[in-house]
Structures are given as C-alpha cells and as structure tokens.
PDB file of N, CA and C in Angstrom:
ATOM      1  N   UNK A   1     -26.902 -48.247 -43.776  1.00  0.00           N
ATOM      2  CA  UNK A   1     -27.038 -46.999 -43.080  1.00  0.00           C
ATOM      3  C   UNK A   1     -26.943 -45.848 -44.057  1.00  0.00           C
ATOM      4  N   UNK A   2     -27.673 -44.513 -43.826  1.00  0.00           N
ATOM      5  CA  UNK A   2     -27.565 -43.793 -44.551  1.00  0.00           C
ATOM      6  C   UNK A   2     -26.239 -42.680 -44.226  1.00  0.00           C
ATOM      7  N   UNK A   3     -26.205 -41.264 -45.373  1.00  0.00           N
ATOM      8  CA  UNK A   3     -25.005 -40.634 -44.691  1.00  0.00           C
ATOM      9  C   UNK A   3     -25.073 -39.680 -43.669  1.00  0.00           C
ATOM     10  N   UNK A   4     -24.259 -38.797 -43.122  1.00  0.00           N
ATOM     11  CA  UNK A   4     -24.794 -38.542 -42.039  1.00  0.00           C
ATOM     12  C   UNK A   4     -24.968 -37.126 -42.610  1.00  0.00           C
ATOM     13  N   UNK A   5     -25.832 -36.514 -41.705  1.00  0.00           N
ATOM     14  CA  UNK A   5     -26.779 -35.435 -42.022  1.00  0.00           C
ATOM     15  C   UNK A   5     -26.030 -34.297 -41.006  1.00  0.00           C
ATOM     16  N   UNK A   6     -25.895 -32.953 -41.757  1.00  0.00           N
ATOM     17  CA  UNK A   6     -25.500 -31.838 -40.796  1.00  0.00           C
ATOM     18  C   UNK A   6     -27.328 -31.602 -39.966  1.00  0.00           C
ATOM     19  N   UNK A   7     -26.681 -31.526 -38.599  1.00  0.00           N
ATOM     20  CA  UNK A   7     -27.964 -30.578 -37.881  1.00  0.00           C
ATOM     21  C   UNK A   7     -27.802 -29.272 -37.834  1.00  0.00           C
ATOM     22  N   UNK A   8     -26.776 -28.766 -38.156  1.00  0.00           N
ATOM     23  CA  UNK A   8     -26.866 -27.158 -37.404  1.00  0.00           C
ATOM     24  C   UNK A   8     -26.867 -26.674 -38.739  1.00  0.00           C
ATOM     25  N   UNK A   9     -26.712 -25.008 -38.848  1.00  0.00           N
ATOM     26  CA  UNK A   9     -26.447 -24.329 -39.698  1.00  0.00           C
ATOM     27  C   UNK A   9     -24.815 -23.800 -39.239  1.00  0.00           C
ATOM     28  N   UNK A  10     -24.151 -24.174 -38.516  1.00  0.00           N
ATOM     29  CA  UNK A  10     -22.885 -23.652 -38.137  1.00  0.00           C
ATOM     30  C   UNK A  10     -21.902 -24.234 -39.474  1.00  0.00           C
ATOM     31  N   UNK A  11     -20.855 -23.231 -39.942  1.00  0.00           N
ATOM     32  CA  UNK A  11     -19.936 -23.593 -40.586  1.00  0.00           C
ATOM     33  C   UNK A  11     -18.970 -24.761 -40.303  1.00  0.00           C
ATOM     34  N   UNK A  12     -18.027 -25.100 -40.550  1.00  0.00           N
ATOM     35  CA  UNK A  12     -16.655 -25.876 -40.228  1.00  0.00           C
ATOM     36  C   UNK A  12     -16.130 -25.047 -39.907  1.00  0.00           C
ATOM     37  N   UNK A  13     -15.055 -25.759 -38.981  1.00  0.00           N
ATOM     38  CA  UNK A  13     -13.802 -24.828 -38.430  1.00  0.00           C
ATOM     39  C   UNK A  13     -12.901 -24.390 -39.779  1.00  0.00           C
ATOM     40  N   UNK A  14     -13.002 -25.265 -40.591  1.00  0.00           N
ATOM     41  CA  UNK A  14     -11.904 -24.936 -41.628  1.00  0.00           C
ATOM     42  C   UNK A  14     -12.357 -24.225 -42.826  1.00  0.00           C
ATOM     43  N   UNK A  15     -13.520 -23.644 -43.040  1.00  0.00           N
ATOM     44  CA  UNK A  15     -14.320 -22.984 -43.688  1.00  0.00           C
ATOM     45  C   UNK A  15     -14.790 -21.710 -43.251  1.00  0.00           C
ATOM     46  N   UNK A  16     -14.124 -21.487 -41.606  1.00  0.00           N
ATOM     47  CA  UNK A  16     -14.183 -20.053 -41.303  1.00  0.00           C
ATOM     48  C   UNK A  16     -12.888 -18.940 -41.400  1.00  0.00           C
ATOM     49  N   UNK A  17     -13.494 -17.879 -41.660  1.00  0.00           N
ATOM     50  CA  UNK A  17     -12.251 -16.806 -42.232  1.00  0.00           C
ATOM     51  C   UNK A  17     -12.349 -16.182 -40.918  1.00  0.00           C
ATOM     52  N   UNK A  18     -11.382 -15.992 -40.166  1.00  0.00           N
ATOM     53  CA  UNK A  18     -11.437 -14.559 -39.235  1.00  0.00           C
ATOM     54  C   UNK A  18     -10.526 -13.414 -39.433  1.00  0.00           C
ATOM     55  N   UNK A  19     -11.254 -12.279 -38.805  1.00  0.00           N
ATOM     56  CA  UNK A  19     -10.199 -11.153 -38.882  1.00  0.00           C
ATOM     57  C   UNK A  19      -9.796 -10.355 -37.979  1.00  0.00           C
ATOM     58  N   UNK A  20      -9.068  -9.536 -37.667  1.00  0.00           N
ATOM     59  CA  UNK A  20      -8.719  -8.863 -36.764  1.00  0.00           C
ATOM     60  C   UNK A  20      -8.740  -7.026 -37.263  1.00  0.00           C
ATOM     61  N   UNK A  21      -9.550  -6.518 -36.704  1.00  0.00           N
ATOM     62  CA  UNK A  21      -9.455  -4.932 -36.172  1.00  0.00           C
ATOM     63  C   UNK A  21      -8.864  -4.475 -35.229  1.00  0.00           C
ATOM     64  N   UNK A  22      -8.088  -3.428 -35.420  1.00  0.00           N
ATOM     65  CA  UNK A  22      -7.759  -2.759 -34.491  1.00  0.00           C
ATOM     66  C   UNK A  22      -8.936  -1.905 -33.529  1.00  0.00           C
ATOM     67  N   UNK A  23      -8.365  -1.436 -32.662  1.00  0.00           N
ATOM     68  CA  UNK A  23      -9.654  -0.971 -32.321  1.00  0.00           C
ATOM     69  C   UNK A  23      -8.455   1.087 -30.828  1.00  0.00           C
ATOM     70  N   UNK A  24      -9.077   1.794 -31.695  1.00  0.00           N
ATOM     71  CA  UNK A  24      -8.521   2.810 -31.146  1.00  0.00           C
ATOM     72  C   UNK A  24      -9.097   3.510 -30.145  1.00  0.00           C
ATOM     73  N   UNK A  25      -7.962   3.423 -29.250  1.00  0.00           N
ATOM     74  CA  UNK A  25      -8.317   4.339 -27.563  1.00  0.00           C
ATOM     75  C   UNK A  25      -7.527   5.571 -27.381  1.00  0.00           C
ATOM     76  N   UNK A  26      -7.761   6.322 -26.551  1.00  0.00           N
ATOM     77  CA  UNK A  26      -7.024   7.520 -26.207  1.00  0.00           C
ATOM     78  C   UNK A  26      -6.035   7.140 -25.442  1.00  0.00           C
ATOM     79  N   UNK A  27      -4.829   7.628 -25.473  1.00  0.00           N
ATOM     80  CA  UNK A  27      -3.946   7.284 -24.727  1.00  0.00           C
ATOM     81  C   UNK A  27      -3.998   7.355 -23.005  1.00  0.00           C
ATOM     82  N   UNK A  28      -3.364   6.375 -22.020  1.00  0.00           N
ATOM     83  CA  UNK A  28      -3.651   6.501 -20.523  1.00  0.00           C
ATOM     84  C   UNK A  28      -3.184   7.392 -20.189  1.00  0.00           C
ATOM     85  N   UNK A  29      -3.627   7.952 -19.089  1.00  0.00           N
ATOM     86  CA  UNK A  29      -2.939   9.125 -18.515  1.00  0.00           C
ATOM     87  C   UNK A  29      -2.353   9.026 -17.682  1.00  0.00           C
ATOM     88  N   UNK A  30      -0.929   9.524 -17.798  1.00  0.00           N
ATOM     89  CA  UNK A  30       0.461   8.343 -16.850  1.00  0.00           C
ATOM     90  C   UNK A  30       0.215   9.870 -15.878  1.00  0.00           C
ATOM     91  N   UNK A  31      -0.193  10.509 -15.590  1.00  0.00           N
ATOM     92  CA  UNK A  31       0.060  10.946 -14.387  1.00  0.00           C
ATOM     93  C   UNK A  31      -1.040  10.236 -13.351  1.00  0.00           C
ATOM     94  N   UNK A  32      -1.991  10.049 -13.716  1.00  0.00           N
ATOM     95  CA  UNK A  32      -3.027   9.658 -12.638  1.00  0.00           C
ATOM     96  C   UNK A  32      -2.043   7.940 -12.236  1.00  0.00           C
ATOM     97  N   UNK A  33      -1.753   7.191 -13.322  1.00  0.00           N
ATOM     98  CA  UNK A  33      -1.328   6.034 -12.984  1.00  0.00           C
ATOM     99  C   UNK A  33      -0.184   6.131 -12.284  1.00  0.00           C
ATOM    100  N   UNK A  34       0.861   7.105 -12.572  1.00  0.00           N
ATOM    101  CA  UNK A  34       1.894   7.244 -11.467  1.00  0.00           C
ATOM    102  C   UNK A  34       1.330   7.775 -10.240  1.00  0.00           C
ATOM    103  N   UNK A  35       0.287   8.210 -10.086  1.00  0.00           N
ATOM    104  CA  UNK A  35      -0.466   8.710  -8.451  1.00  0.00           C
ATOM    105  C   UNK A  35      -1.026   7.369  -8.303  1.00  0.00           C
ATOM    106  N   UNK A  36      -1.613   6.731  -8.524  1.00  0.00           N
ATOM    107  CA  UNK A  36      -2.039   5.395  -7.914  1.00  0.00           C
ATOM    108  C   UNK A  36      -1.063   4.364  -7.621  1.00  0.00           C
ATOM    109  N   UNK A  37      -0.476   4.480  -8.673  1.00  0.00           N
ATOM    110  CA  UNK A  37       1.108   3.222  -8.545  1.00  0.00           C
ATOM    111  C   UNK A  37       1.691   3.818  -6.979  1.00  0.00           C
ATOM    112  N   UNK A  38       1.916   5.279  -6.482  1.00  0.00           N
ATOM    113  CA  UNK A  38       2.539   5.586  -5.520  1.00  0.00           C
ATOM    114  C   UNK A  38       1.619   5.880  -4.290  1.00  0.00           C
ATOM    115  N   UNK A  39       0.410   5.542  -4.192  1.00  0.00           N
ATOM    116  CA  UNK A  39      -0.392   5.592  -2.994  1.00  0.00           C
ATOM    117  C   UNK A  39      -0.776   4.433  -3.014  1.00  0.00           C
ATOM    118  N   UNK A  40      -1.002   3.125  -3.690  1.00  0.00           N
ATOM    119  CA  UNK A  40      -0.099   1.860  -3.662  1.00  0.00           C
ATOM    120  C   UNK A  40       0.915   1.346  -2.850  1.00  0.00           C
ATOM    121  N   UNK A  41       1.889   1.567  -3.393  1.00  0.00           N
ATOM    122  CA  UNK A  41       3.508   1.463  -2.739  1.00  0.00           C
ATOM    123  C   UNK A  41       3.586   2.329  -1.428  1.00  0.00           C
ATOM    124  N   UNK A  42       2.396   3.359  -1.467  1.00  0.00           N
ATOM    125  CA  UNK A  42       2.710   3.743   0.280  1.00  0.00           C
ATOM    126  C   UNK A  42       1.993   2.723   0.836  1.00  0.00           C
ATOM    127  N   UNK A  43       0.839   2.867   0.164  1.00  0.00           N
ATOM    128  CA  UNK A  43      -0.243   2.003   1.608  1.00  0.00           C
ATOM    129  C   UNK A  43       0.450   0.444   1.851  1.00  0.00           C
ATOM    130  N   UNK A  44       1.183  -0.152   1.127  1.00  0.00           N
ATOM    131  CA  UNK A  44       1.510  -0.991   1.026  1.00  0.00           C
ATOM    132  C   UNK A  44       2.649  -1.547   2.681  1.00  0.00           C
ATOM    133  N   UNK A  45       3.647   0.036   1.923  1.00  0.00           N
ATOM    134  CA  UNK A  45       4.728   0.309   3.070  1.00  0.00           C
ATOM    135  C   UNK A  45       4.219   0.095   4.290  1.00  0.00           C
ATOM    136  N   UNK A  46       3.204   1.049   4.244  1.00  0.00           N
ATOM    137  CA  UNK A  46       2.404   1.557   5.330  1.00  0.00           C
ATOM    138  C   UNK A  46       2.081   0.215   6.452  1.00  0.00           C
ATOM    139  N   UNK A  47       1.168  -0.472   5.610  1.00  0.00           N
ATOM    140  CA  UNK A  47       0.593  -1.991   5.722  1.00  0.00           C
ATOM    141  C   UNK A  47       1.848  -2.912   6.854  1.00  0.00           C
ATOM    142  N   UNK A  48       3.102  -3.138   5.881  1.00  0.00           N
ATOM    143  CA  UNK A  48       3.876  -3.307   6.119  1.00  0.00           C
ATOM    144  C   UNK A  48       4.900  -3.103   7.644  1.00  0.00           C
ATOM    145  N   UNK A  49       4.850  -2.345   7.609  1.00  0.00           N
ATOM    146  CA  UNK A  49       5.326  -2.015   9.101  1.00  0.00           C
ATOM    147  C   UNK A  49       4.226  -1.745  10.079  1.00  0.00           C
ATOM    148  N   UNK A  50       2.924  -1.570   9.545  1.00  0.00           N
ATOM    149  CA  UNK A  50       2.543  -1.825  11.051  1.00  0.00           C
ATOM    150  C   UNK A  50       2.521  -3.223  11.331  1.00  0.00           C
ATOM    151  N   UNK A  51       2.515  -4.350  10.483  1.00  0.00           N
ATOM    152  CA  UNK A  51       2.388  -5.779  10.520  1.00  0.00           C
ATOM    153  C   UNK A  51       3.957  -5.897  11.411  1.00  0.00           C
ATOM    154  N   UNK A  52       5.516  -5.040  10.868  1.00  0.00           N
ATOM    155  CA  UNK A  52       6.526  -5.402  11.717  1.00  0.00           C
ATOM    156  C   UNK A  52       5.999  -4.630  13.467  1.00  0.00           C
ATOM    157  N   UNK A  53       5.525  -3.725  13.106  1.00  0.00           N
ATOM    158  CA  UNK A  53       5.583  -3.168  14.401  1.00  0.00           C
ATOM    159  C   UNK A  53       4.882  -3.839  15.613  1.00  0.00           C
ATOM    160  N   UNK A  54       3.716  -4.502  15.159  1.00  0.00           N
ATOM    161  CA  UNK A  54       2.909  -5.657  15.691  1.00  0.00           C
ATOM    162  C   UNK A  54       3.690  -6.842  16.205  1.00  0.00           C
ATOM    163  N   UNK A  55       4.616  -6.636  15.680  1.00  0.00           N
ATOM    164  CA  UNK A  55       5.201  -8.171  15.767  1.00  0.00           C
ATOM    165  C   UNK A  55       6.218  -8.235  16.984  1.00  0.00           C
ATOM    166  N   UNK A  56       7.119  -6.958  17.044  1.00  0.00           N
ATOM    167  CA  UNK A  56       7.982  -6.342  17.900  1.00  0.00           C
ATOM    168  C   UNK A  56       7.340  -6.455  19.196  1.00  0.00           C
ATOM    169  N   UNK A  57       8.305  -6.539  20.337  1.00  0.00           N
ATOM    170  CA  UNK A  57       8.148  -6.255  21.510  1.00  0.00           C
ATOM    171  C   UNK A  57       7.829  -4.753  21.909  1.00  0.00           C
ATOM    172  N   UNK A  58       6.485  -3.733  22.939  1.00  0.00           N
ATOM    173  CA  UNK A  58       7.078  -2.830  22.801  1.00  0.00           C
ATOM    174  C   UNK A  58       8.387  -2.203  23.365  1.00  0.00           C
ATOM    175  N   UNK A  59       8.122  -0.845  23.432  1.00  0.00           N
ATOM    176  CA  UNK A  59       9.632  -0.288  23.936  1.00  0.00           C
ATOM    177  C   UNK A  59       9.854  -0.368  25.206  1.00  0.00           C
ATOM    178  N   UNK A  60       8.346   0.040  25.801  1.00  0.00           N
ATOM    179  CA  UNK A  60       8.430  -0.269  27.623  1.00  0.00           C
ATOM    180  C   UNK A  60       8.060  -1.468  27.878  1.00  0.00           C
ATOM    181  N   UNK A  61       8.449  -2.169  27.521  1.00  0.00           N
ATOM    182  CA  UNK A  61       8.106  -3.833  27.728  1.00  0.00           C
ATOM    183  C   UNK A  61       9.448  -4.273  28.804  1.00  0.00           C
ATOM    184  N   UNK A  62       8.948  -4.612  30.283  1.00  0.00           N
ATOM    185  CA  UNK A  62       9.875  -4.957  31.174  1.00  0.00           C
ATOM    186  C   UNK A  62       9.594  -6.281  31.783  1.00  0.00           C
ATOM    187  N   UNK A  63      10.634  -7.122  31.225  1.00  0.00           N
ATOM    188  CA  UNK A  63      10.875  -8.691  31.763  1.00  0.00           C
ATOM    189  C   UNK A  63      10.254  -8.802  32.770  1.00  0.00           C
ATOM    190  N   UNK A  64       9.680  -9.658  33.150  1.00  0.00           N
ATOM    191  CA  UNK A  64       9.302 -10.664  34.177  1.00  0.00           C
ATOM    192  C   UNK A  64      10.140 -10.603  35.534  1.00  0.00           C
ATOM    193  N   UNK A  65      10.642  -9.921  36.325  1.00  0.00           N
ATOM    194  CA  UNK A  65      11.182 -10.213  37.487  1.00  0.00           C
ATOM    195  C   UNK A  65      10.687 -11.563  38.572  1.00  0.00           C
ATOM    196  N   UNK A  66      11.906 -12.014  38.817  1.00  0.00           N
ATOM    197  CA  UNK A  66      11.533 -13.384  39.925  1.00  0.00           C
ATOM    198  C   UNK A  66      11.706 -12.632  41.475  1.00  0.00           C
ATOM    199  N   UNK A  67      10.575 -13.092  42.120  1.00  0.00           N
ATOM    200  CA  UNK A  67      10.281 -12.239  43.589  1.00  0.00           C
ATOM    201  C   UNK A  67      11.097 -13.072  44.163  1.00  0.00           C
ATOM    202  N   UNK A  68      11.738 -12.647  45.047  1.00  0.00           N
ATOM    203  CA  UNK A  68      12.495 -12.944  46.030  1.00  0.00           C
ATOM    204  C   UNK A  68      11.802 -12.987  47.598  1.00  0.00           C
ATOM    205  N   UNK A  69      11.755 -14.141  48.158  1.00  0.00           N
ATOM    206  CA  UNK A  69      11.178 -14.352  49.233  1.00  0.00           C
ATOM    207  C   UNK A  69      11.017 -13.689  50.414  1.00  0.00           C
ATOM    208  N   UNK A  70      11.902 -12.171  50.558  1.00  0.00           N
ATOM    209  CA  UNK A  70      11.739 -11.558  51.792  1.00  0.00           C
ATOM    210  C   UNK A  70      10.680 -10.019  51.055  1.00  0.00           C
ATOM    211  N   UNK A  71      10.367 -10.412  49.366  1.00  0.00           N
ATOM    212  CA  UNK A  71       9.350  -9.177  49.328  1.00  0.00           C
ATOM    213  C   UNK A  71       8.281  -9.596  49.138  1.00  0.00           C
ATOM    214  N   UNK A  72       8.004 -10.980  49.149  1.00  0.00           N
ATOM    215  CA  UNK A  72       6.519 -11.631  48.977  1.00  0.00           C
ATOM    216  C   UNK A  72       5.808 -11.308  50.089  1.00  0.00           C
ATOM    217  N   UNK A  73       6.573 -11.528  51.250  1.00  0.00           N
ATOM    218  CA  UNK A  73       5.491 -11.344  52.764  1.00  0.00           C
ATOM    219  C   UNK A  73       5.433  -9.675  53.408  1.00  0.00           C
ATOM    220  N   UNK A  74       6.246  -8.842  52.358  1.00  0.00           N
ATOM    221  CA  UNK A  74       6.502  -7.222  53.037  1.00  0.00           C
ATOM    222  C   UNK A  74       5.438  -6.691  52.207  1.00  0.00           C
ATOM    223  N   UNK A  75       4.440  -6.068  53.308  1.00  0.00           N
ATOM    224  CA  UNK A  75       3.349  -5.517  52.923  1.00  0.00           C
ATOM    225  C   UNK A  75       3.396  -4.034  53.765  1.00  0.00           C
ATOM    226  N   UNK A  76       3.239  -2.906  53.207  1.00  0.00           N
ATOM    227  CA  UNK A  76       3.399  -1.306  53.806  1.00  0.00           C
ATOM    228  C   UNK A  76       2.407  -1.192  54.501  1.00  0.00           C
ATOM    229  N   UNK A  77       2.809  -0.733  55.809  1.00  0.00           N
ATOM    230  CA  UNK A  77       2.071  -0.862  56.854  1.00  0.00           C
ATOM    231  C   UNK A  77       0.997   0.872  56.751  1.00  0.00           C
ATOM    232  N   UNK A  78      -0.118   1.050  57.612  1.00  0.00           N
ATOM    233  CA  UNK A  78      -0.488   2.454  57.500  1.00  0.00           C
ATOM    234  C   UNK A  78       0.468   3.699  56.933  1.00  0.00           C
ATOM    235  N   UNK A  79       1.441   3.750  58.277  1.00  0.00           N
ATOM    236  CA  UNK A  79       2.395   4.558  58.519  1.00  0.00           C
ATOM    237  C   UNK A  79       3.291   4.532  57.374  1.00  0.00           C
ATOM    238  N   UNK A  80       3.664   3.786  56.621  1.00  0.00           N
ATOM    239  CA  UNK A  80       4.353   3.471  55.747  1.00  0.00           C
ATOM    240  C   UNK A  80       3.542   3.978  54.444  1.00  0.00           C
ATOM    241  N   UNK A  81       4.564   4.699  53.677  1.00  0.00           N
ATOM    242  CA  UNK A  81       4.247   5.730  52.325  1.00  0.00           C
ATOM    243  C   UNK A  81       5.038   4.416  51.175  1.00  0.00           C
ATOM    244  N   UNK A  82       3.835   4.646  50.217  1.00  0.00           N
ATOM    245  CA  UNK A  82       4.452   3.861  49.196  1.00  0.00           C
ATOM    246  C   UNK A  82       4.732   4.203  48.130  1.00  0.00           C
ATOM    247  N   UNK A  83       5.171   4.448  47.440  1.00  0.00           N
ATOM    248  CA  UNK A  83       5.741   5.482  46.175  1.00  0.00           C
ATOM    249  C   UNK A  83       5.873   4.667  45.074  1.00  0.00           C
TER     250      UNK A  83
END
C-alpha cells in the first residue's frame, strides 16, 4: 500500500496559531437598562397577581344555599310584591 495522501489544503490542528483581539464598544447605557430592568419587574408583578387574582374566589361570591322545602313550592302570587 502506498502512504496516505493529504486531500485538503486545511492545516493541522497543531500547526494552527490563534489569536485573540479585543474588540472596543461604547459603554451601555445603565439608565435605559435600569428603565427596562424596572418595566420588567413591573409587568412581571403585574402578570403576577392578576394570575393570583384569577385564582381567588371573588369578593361577592355567595355560597350555595340549600332550599328548604316550604320555599320550593312558594311562588308570589299577582297581589304579592317581590323585592
């Protein structure tokens, strides 16, 4: 058998040099990021309790009463005002 033959033109891993640049930005602008970080943390809040408030019973929420058998058959007659 013969030897073996490179196909590519690619280097070896161990025959490559790399380097590193820095690379320069303007600094962030912490006020806009503290306005987003905190309309964030509201909407969040926000989010938040309406998910508890959903969950809650409301305030005028009135139990189930069990009818009692002498108001099942009392029905207000003409004459009779019902309030």
């Amino acid at each position: 058998m013969g030897t073996y033959v490179k196909k590519t033109n690619r280097r070896r891993y161990e025959d490559r040099k790399f380097s590193v640049r820095p690379v320069h930005r303007d600094a962030p602008d912490l006020h806009k990021l503290c306005e987003v970080l905190i309309r964030l943390t509201l909407h969040d809040s926000g989010q938040s309790r309406i998910d508890r408030r959903a969950a809650e019973p409301p305030d005028t929420y009135r139990a189930d009463t069990v009818a009692t058998p002498s108001d099942e058959g009392h029905r207000p007659t003409r004459s009779e005002t019902v309030e």
